[in-house]
PDB file of N, CA and C in Angstrom:
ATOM      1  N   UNK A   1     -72.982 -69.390 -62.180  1.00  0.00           N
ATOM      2  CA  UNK A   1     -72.570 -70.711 -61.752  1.00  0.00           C
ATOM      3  C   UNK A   1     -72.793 -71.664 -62.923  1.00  0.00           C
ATOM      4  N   UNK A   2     -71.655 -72.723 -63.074  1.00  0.00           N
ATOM      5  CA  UNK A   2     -71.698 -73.625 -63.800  1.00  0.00           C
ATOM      6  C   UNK A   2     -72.303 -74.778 -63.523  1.00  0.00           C
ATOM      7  N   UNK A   3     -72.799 -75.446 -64.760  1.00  0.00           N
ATOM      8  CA  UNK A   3     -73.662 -76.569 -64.654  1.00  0.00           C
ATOM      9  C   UNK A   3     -72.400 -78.125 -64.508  1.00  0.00           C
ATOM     10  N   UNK A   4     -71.943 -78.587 -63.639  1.00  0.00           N
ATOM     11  CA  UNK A   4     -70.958 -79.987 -63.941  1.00  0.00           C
ATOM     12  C   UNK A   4     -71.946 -81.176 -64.354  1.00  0.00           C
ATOM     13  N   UNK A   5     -71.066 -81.783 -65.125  1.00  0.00           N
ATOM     14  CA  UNK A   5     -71.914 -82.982 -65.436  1.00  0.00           C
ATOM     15  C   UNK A   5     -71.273 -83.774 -64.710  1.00  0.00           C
ATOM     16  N   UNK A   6     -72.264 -84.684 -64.393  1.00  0.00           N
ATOM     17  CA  UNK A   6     -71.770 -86.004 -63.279  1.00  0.00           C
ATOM     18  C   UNK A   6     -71.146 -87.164 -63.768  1.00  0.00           C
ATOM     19  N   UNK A   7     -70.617 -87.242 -65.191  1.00  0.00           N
ATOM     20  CA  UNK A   7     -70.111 -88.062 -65.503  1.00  0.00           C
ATOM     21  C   UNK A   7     -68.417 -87.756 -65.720  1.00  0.00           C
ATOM     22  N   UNK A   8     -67.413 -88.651 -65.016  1.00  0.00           N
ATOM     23  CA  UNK A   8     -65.778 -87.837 -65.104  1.00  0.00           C
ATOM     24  C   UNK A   8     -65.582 -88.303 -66.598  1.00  0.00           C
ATOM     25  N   UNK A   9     -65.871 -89.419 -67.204  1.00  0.00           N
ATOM     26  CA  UNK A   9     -65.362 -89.326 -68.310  1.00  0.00           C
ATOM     27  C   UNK A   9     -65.265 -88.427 -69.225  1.00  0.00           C
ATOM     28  N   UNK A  10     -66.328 -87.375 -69.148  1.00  0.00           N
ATOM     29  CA  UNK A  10     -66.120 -85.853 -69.757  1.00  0.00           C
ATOM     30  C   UNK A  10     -65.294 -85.535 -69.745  1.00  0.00           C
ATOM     31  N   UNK A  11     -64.282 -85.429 -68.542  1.00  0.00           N
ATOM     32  CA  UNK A  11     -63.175 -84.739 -69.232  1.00  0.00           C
ATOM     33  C   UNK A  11     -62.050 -85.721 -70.051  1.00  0.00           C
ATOM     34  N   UNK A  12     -61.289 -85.149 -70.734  1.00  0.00           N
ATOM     35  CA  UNK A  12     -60.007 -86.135 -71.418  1.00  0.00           C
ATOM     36  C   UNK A  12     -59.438 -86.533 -70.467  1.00  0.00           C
ATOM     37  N   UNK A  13     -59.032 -85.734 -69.369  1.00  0.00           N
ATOM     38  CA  UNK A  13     -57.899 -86.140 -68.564  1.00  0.00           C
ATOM     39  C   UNK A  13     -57.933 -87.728 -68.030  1.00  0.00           C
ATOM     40  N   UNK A  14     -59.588 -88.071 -67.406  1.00  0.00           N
ATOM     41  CA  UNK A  14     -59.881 -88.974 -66.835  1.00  0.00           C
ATOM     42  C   UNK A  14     -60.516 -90.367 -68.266  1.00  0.00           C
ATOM     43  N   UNK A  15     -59.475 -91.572 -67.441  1.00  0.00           N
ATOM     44  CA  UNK A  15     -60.300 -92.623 -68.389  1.00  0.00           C
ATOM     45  C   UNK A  15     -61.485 -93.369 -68.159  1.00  0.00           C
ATOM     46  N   UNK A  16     -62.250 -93.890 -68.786  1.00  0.00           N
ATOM     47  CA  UNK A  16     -63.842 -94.463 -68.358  1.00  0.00           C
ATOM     48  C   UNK A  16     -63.465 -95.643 -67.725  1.00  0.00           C
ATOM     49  N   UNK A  17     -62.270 -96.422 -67.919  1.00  0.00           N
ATOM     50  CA  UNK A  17     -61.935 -97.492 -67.107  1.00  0.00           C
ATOM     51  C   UNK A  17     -61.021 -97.157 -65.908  1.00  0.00           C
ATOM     52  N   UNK A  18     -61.478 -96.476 -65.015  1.00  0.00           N
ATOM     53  CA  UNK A  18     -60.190 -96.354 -64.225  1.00  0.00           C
ATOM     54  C   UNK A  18     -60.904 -96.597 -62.798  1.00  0.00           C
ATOM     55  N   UNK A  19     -59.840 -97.267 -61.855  1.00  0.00           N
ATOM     56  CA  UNK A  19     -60.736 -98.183 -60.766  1.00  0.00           C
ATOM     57  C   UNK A  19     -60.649 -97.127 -59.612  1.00  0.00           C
ATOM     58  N   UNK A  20     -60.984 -97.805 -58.471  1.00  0.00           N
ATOM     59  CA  UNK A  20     -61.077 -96.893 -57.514  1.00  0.00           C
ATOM     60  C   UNK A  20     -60.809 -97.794 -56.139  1.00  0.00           C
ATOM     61  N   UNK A  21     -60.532 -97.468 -55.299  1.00  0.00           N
ATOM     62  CA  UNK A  21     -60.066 -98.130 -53.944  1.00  0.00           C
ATOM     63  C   UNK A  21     -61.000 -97.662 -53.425  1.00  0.00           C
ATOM     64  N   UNK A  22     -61.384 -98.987 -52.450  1.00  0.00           N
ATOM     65  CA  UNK A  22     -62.118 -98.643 -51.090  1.00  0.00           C
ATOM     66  C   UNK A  22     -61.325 -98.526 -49.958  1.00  0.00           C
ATOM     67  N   UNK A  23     -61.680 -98.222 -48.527  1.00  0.00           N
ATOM     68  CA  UNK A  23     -61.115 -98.125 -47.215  1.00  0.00           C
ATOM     69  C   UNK A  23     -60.454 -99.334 -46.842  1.00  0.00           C
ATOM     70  N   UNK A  24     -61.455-100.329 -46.810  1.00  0.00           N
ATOM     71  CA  UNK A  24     -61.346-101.962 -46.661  1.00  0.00           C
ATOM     72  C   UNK A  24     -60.352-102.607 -47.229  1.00  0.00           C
ATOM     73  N   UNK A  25     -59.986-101.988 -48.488  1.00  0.00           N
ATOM     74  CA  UNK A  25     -58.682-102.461 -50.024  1.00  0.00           C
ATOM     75  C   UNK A  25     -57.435-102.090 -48.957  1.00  0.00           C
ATOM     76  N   UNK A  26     -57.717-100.625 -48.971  1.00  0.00           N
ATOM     77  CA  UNK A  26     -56.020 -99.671 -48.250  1.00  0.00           C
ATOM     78  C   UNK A  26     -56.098-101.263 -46.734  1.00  0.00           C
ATOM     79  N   UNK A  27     -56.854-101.620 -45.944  1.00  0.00           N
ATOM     80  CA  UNK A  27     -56.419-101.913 -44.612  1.00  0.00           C
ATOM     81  C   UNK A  27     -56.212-103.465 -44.582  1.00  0.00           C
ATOM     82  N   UNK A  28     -56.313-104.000 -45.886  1.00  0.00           N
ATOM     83  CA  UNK A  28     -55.655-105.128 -45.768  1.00  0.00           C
ATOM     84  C   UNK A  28     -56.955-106.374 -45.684  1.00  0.00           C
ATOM     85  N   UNK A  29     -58.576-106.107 -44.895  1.00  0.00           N
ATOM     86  CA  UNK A  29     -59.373-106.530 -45.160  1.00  0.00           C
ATOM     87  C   UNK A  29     -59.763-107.062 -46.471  1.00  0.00           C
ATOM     88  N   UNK A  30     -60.845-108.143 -46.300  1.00  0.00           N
ATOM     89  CA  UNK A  30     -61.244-108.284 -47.467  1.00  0.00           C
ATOM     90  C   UNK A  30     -62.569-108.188 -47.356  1.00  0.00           C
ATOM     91  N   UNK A  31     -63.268-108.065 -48.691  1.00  0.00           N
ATOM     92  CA  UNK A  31     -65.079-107.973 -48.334  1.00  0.00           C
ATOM     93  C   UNK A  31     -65.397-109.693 -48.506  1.00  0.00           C
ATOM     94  N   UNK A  32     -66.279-110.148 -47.575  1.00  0.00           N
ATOM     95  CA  UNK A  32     -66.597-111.401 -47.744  1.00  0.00           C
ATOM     96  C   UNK A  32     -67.548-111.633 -48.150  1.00  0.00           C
ATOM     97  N   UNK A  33     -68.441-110.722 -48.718  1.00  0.00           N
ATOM     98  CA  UNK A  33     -69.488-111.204 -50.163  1.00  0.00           C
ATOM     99  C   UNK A  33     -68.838-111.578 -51.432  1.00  0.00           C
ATOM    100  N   UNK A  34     -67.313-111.297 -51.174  1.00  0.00           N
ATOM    101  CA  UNK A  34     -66.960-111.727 -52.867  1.00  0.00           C
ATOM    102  C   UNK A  34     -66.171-112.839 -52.593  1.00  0.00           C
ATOM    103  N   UNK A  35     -65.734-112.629 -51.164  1.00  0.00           N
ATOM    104  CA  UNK A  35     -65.207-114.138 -51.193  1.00  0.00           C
ATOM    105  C   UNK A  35     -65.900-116.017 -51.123  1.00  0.00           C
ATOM    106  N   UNK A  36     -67.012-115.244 -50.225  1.00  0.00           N
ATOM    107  CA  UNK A  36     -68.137-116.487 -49.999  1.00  0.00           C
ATOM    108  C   UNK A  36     -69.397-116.769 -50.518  1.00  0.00           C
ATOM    109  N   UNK A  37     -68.950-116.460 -52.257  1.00  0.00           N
ATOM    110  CA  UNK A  37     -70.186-117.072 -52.857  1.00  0.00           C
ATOM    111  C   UNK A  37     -71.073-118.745 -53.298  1.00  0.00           C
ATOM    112  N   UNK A  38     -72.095-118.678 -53.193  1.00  0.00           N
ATOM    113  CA  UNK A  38     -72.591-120.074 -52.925  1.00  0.00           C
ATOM    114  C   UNK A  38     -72.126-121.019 -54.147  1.00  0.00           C
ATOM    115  N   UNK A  39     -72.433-120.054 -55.253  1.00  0.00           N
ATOM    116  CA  UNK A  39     -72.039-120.387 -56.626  1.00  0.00           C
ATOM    117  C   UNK A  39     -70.996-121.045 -56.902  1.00  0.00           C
ATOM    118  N   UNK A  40     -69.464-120.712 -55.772  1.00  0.00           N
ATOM    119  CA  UNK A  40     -68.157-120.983 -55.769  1.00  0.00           C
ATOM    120  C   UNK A  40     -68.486-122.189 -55.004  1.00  0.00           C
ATOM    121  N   UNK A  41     -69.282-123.008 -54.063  1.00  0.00           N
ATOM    122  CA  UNK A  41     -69.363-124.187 -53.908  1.00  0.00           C
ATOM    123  C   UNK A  41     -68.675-123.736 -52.339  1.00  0.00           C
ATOM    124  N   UNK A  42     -69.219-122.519 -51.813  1.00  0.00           N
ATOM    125  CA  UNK A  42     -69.157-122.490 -50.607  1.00  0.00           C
ATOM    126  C   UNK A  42     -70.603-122.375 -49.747  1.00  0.00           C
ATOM    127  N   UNK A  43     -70.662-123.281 -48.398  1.00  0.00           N
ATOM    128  CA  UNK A  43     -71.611-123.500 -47.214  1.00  0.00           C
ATOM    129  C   UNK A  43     -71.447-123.000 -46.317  1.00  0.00           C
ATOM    130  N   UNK A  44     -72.215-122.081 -45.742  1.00  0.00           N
ATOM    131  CA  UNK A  44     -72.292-121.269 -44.280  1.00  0.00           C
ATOM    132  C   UNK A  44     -71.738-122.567 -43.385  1.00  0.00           C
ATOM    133  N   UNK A  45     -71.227-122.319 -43.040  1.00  0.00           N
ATOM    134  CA  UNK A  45     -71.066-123.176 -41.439  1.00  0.00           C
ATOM    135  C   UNK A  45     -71.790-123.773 -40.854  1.00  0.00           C
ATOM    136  N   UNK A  46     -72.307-125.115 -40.782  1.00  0.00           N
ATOM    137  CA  UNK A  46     -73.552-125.652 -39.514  1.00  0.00           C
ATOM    138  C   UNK A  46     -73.497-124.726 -37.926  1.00  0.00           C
ATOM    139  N   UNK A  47     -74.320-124.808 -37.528  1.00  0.00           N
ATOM    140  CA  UNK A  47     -74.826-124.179 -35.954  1.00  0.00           C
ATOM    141  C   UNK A  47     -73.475-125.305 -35.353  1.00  0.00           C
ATOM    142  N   UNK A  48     -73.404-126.699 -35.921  1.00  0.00           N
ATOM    143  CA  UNK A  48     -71.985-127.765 -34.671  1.00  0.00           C
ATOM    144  C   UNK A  48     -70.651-127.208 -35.146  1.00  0.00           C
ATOM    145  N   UNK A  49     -70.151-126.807 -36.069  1.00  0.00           N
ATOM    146  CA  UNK A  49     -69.411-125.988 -36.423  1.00  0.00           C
ATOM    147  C   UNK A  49     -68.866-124.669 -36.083  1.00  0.00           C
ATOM    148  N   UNK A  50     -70.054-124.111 -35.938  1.00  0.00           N
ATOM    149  CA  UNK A  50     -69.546-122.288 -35.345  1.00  0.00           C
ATOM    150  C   UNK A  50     -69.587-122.766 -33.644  1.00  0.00           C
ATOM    151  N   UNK A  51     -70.059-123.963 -33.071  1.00  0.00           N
ATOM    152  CA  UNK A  51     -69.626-124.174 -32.066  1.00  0.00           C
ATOM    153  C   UNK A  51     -68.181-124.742 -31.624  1.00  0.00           C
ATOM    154  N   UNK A  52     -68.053-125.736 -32.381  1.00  0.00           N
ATOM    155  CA  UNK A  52     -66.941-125.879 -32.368  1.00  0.00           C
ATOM    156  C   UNK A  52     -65.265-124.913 -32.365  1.00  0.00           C
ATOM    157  N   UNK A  53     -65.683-124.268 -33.426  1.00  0.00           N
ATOM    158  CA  UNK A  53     -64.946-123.045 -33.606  1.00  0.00           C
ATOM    159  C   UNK A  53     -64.374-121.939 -32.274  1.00  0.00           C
ATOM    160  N   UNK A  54     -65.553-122.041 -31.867  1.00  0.00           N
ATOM    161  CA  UNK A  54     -65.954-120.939 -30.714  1.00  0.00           C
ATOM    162  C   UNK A  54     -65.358-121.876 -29.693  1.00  0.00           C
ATOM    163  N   UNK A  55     -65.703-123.107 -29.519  1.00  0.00           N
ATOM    164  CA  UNK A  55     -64.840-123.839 -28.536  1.00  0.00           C
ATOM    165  C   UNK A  55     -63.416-123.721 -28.536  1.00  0.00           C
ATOM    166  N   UNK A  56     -62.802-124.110 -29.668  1.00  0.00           N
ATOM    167  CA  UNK A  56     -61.746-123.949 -29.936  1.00  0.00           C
ATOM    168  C   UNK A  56     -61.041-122.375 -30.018  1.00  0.00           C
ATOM    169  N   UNK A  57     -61.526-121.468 -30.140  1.00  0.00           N
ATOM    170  CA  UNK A  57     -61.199-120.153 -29.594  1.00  0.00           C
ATOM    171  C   UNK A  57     -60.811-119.688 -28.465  1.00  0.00           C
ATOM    172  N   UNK A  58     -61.602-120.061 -27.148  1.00  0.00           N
ATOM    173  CA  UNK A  58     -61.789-119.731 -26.281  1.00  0.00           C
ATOM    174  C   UNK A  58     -60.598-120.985 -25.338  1.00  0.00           C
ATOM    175  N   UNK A  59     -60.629-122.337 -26.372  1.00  0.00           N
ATOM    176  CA  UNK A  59     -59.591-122.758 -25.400  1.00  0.00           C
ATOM    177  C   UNK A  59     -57.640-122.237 -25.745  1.00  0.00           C
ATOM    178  N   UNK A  60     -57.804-122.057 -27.217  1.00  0.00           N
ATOM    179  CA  UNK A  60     -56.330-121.250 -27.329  1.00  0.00           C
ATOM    180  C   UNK A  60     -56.292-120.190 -27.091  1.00  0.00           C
ATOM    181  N   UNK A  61     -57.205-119.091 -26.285  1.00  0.00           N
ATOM    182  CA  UNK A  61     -57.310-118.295 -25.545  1.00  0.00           C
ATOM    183  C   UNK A  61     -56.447-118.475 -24.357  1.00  0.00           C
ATOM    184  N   UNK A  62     -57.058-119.461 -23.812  1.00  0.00           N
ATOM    185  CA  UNK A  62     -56.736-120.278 -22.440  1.00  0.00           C
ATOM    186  C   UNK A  62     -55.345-120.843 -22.535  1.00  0.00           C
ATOM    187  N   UNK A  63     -54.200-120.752 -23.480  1.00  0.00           N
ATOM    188  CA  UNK A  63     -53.469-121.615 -23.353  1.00  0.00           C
ATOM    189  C   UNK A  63     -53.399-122.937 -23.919  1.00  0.00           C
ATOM    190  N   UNK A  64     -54.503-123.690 -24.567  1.00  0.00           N
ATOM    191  CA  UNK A  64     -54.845-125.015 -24.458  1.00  0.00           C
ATOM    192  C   UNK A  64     -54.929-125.237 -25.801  1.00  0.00           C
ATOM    193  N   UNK A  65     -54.527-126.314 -26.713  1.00  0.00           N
ATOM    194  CA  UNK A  65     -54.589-126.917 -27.787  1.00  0.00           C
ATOM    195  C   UNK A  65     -55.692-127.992 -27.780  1.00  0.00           C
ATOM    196  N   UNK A  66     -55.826-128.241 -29.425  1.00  0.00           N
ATOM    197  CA  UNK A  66     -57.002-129.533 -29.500  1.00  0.00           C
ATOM    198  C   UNK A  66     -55.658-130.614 -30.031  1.00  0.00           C
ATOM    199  N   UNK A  67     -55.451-131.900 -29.660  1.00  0.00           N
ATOM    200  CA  UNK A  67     -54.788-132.941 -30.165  1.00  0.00           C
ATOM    201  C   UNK A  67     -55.487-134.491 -29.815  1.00  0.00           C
ATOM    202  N   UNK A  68     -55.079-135.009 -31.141  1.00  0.00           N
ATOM    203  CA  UNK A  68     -56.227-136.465 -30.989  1.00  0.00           C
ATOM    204  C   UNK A  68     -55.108-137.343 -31.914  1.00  0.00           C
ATOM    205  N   UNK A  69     -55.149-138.421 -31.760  1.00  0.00           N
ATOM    206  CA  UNK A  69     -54.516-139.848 -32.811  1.00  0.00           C
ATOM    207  C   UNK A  69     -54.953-139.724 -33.660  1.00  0.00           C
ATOM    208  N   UNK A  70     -54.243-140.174 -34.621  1.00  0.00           N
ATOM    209  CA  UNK A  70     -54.307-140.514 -35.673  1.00  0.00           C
ATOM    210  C   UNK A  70     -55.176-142.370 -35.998  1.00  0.00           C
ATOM    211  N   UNK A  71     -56.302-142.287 -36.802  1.00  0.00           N
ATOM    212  CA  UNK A  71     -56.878-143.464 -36.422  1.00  0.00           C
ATOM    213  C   UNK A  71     -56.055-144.403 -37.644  1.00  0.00           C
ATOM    214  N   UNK A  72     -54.867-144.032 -38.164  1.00  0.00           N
ATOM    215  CA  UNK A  72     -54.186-145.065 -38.969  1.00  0.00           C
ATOM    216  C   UNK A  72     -52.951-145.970 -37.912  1.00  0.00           C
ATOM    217  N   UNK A  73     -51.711-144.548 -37.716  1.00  0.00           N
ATOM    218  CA  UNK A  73     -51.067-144.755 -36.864  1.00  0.00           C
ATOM    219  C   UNK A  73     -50.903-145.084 -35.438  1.00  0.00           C
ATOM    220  N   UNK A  74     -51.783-143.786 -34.978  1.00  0.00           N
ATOM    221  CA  UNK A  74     -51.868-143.348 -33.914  1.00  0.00           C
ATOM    222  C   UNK A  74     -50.985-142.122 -32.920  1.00  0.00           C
ATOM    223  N   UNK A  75     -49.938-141.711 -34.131  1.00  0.00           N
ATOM    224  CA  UNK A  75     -49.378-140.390 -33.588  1.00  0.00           C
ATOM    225  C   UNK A  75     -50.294-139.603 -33.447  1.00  0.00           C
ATOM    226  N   UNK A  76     -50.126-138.746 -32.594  1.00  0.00           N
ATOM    227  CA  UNK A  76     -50.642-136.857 -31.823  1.00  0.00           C
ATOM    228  C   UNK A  76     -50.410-136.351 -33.178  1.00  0.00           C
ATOM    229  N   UNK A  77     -51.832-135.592 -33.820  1.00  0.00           N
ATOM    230  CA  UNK A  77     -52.104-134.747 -34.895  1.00  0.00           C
ATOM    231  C   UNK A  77     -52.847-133.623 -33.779  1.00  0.00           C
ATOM    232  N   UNK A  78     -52.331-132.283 -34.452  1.00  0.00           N
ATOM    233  CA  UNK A  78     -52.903-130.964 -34.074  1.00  0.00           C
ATOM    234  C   UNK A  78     -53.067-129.937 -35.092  1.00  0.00           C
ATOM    235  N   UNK A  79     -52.816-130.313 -36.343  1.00  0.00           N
ATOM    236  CA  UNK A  79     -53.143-128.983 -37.170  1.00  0.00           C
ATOM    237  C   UNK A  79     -54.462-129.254 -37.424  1.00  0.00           C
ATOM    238  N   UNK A  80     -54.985-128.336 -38.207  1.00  0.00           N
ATOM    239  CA  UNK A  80     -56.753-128.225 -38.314  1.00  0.00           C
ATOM    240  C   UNK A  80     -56.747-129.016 -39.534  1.00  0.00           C
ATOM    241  N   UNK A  81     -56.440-128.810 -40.248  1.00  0.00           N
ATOM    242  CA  UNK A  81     -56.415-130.099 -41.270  1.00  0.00           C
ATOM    243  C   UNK A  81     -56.130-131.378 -41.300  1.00  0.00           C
ATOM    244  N   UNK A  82     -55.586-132.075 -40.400  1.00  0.00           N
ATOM    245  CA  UNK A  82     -55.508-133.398 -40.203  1.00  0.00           C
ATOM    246  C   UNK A  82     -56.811-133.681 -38.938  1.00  0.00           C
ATOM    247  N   UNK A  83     -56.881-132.717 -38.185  1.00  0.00           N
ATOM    248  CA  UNK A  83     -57.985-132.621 -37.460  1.00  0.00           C
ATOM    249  C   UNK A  83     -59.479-133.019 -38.039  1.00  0.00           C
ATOM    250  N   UNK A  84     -59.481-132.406 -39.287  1.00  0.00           N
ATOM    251  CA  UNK A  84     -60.438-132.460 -39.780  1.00  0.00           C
ATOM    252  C   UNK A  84     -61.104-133.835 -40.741  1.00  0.00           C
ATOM    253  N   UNK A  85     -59.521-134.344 -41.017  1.00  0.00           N
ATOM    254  CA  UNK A  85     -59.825-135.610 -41.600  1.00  0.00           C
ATOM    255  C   UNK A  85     -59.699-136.884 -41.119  1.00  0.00           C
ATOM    256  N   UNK A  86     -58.865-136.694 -39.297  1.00  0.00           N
ATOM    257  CA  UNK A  86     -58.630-137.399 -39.014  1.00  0.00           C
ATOM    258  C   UNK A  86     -57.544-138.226 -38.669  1.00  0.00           C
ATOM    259  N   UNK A  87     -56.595-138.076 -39.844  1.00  0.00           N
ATOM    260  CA  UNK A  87     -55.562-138.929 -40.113  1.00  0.00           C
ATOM    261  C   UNK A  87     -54.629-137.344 -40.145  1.00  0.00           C
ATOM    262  N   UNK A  88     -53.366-137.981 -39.939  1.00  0.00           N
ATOM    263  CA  UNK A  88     -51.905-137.283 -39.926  1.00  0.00           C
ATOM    264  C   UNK A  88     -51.603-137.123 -41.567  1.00  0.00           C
ATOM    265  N   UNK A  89     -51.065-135.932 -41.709  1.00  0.00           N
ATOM    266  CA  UNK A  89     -50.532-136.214 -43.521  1.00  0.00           C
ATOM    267  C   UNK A  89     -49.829-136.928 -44.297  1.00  0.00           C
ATOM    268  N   UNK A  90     -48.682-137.461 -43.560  1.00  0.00           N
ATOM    269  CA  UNK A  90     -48.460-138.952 -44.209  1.00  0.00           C
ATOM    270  C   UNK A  90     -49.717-140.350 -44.257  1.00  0.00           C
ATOM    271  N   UNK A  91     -49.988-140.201 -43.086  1.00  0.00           N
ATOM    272  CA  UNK A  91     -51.645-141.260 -43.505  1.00  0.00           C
ATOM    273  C   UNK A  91     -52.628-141.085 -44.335  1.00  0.00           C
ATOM    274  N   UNK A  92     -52.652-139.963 -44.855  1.00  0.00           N
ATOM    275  CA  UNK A  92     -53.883-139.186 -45.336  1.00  0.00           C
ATOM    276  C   UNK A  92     -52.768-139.540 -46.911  1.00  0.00           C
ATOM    277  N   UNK A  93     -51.670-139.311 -47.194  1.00  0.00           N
ATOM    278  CA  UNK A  93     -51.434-139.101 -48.283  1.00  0.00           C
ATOM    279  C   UNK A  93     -51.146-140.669 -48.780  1.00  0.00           C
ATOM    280  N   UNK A  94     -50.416-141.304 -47.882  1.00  0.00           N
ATOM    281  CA  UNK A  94     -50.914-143.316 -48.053  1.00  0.00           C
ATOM    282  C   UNK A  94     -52.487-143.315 -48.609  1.00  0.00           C
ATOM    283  N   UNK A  95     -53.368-143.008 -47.604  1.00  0.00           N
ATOM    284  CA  UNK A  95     -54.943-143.431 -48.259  1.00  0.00           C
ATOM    285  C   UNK A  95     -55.100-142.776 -49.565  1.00  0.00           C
ATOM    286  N   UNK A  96     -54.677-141.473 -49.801  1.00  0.00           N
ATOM    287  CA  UNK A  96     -54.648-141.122 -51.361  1.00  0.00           C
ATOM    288  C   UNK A  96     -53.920-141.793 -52.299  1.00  0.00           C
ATOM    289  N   UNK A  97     -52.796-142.013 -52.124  1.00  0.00           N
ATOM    290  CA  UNK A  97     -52.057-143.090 -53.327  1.00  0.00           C
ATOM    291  C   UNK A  97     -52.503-144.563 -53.000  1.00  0.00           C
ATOM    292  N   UNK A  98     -53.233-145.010 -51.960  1.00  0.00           N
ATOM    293  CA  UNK A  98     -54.016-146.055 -52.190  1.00  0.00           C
ATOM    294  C   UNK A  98     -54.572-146.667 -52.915  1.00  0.00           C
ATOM    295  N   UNK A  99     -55.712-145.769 -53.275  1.00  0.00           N
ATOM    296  CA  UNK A  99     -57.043-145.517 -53.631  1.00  0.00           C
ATOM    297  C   UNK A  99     -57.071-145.320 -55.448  1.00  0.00           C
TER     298      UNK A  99
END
């Protein structure tokens, strides 16, 4: 019996740079240690946050949307991003060329 060495670059065939796929790569997942590093100027979620979330889950579960005014205009905003700031995207983009 032969002794293999554990390194593939031994042979020619194989190059020392050559990558490798995980399971997670093939299914379309991503790993979220590389996406949510602190360094990158990302924050875990507050405890009112993952509630929120969870609220909001369980009611578009249900059928049910979140919608609120706009505190410039006052049109019905429902995407999560105007949600979040408040204002509708034409208002939001007025207060930016405002400013």
């Amino acid at each position: 019996m032969t002794k293999r060495s554990g390194r593939a670059a031994d042979s020619p065939a194989t190059s020392r740079f050559t990558t490798t796929t995980d399971a997670h790569h093939d299914t379309g997942t991503v790993d979220s240690i590389r996406l949510y590093r602190r360094q990158d100027g990302f924050a875990a979620p507050t405890a009112e946050e993952r509630t929120v979330a969870q609220a909001a889950a369980v009611l578009k579960a249900a059928g049910y949307g979140i919608a609120m005014r706009c505190l410039d205009c006052g049109h019905p905003i429902t995407s999560a991003a105007s949600l979040a700031r408040l204002r509708g995207p034409k208002c939001a983009a007025k207060a930016v060329a405002d400013d």
